[in-house]
PDB file of N, CA and C in Angstrom:
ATOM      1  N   UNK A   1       3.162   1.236   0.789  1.00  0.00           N
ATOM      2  CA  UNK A   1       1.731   1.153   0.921  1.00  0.00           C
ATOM      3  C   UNK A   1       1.205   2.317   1.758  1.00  0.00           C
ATOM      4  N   UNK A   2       1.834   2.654   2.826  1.00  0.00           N
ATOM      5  CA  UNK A   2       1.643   3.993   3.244  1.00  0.00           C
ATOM      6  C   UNK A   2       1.682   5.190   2.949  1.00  0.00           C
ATOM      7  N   UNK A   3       2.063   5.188   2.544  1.00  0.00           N
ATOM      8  CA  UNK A   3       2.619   6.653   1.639  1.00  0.00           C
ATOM      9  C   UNK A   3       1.653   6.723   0.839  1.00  0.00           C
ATOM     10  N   UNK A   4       1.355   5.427  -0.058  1.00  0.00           N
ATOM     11  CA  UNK A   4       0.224   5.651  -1.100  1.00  0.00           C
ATOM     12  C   UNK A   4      -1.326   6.112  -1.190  1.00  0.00           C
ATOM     13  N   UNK A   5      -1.842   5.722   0.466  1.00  0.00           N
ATOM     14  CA  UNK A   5      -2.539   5.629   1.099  1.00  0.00           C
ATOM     15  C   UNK A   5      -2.885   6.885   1.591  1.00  0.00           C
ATOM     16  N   UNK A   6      -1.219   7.744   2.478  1.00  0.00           N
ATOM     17  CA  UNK A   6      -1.923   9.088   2.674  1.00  0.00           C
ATOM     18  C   UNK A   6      -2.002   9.849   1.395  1.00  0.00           C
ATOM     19  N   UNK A   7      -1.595   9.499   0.530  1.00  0.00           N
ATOM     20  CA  UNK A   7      -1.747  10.574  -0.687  1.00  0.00           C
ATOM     21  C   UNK A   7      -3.167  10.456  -1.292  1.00  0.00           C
ATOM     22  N   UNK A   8      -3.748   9.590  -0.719  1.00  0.00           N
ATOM     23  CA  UNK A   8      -5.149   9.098  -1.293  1.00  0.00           C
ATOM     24  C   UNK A   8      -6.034   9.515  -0.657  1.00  0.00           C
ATOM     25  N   UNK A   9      -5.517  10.838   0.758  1.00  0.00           N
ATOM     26  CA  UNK A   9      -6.535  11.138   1.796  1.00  0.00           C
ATOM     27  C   UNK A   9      -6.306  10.318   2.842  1.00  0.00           C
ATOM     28  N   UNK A  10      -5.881   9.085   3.297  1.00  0.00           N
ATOM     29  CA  UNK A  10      -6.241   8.214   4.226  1.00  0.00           C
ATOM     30  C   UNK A  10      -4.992   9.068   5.662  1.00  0.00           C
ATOM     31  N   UNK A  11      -5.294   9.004   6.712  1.00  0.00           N
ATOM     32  CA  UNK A  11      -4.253   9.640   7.692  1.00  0.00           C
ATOM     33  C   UNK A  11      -4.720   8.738   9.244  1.00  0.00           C
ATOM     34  N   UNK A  12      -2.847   8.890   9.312  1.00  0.00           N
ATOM     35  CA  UNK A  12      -2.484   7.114  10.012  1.00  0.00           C
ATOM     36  C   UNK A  12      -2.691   7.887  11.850  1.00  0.00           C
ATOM     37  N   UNK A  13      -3.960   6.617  11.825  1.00  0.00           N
ATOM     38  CA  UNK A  13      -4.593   7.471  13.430  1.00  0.00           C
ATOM     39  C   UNK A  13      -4.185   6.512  14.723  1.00  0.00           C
ATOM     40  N   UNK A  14      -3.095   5.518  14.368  1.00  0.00           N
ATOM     41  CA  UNK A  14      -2.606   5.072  15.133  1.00  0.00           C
ATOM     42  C   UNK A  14      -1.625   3.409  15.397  1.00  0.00           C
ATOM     43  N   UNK A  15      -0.858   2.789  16.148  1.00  0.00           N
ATOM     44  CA  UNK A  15       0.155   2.118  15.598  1.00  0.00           C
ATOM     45  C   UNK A  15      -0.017   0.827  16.747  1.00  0.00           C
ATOM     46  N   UNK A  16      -0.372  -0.163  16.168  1.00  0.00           N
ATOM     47  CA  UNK A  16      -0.403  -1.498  16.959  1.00  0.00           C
ATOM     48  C   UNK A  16       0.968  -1.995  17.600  1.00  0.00           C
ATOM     49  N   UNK A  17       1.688  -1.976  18.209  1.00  0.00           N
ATOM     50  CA  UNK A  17       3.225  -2.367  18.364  1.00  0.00           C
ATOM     51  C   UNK A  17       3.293  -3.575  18.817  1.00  0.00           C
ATOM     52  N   UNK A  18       4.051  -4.350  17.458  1.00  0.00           N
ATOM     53  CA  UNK A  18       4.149  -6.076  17.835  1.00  0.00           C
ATOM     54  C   UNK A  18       3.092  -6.480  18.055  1.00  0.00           C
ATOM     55  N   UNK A  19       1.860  -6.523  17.435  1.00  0.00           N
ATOM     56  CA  UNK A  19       0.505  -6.870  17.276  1.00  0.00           C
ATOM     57  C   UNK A  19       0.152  -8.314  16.382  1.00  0.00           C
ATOM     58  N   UNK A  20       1.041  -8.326  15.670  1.00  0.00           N
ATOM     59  CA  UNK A  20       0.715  -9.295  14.376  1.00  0.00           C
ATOM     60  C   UNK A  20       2.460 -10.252  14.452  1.00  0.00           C
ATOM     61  N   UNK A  21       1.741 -11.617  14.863  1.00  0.00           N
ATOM     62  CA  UNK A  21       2.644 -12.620  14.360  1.00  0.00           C
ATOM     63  C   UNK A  21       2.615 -13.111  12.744  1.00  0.00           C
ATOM     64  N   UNK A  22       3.663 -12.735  12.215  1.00  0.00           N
ATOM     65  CA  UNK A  22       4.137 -13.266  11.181  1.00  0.00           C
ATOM     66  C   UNK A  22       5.196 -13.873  10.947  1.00  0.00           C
ATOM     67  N   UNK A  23       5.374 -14.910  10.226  1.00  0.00           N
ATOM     68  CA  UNK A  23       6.440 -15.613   9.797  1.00  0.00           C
ATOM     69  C   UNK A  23       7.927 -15.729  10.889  1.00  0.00           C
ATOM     70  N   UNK A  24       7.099 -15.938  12.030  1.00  0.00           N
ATOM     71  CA  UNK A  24       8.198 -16.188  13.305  1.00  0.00           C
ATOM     72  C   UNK A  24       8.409 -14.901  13.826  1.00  0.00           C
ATOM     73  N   UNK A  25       7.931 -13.966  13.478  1.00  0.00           N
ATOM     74  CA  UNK A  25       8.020 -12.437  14.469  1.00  0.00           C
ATOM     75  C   UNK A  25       6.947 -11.410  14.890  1.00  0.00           C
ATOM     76  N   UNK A  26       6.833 -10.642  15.604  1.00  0.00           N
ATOM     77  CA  UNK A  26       6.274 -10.320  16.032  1.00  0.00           C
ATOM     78  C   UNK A  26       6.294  -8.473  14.764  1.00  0.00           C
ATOM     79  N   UNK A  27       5.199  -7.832  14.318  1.00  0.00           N
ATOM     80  CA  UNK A  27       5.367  -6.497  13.892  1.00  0.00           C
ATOM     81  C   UNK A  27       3.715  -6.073  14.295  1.00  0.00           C
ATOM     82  N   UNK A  28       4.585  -4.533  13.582  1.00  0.00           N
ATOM     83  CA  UNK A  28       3.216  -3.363  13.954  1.00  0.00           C
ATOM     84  C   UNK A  28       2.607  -3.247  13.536  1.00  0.00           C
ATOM     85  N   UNK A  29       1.196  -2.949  13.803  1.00  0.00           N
ATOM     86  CA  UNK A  29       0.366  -2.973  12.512  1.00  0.00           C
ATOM     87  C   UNK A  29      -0.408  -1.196  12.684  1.00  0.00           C
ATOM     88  N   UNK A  30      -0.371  -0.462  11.617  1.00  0.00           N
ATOM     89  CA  UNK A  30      -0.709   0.975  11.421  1.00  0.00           C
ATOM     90  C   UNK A  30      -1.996   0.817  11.086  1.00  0.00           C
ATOM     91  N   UNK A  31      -3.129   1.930  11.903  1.00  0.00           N
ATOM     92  CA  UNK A  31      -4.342   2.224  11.471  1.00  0.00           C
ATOM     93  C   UNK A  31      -4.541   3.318  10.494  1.00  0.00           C
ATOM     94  N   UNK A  32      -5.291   3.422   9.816  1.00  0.00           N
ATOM     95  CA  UNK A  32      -5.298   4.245   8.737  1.00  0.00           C
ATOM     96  C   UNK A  32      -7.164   4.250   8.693  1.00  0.00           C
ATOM     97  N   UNK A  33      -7.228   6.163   8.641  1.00  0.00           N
ATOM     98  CA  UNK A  33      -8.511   6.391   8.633  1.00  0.00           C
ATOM     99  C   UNK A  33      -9.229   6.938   7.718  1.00  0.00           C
ATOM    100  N   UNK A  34      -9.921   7.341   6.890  1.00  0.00           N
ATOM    101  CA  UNK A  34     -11.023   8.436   6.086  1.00  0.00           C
ATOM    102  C   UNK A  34     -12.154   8.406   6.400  1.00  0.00           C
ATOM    103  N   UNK A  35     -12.462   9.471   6.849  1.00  0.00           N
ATOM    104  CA  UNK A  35     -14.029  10.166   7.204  1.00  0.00           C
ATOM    105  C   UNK A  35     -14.609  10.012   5.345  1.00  0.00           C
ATOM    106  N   UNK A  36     -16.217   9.556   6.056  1.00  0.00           N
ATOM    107  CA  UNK A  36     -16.714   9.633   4.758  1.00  0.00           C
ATOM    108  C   UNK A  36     -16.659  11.101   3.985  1.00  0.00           C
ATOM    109  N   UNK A  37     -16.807  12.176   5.025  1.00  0.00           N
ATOM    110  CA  UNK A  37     -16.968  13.275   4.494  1.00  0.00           C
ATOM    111  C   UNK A  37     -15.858  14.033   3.449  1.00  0.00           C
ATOM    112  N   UNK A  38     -14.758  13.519   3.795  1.00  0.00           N
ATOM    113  CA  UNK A  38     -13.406  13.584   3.329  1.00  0.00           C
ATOM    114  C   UNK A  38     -13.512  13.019   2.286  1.00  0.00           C
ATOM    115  N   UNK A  39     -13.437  11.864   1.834  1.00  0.00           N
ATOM    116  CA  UNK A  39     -13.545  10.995   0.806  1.00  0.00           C
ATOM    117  C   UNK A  39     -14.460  11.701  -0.447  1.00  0.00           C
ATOM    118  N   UNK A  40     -15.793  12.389  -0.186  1.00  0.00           N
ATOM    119  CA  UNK A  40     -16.688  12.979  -1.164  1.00  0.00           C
ATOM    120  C   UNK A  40     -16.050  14.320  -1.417  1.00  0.00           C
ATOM    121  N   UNK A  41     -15.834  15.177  -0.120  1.00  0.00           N
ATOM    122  CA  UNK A  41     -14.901  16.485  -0.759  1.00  0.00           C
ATOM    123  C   UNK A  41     -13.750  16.194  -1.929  1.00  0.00           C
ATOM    124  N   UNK A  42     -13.039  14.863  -1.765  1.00  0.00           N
ATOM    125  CA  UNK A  42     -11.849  14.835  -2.160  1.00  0.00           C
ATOM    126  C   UNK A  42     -12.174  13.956  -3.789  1.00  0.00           C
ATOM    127  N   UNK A  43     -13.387  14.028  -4.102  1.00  0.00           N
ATOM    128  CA  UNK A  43     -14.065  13.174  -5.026  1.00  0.00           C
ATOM    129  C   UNK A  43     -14.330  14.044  -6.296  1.00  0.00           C
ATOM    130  N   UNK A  44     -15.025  15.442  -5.300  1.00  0.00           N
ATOM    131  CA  UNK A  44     -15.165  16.143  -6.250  1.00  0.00           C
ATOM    132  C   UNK A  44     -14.625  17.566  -6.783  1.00  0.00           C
ATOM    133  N   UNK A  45     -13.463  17.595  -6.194  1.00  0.00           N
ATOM    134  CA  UNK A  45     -12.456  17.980  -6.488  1.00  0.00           C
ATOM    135  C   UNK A  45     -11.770  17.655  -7.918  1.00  0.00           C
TER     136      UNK A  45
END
């Protein structure tokens, strides 16, 4: 899902560590950003 994400423009601006209980454990959760401005350059391209 990451990977897919930066290839789509999106770039990972930062990392929750052990943030999110799931299914009996504790994981990280990654922020992922795009400027609107980015998104329209990369539109019309």
């Amino acid at each position: 899902m990451l990977r897919s994400a930066e290839r789509n423009g999106f770039v990972r601006e930062g990392v929750l560590r052990s943030s999110s209980w799931v299914l009996g454990e504790f994981l990280d959760e990654v922020l992922l950003g795009l400027l609107a401005e980015d998104w329209k350059r990369a539109t019309r391209s």
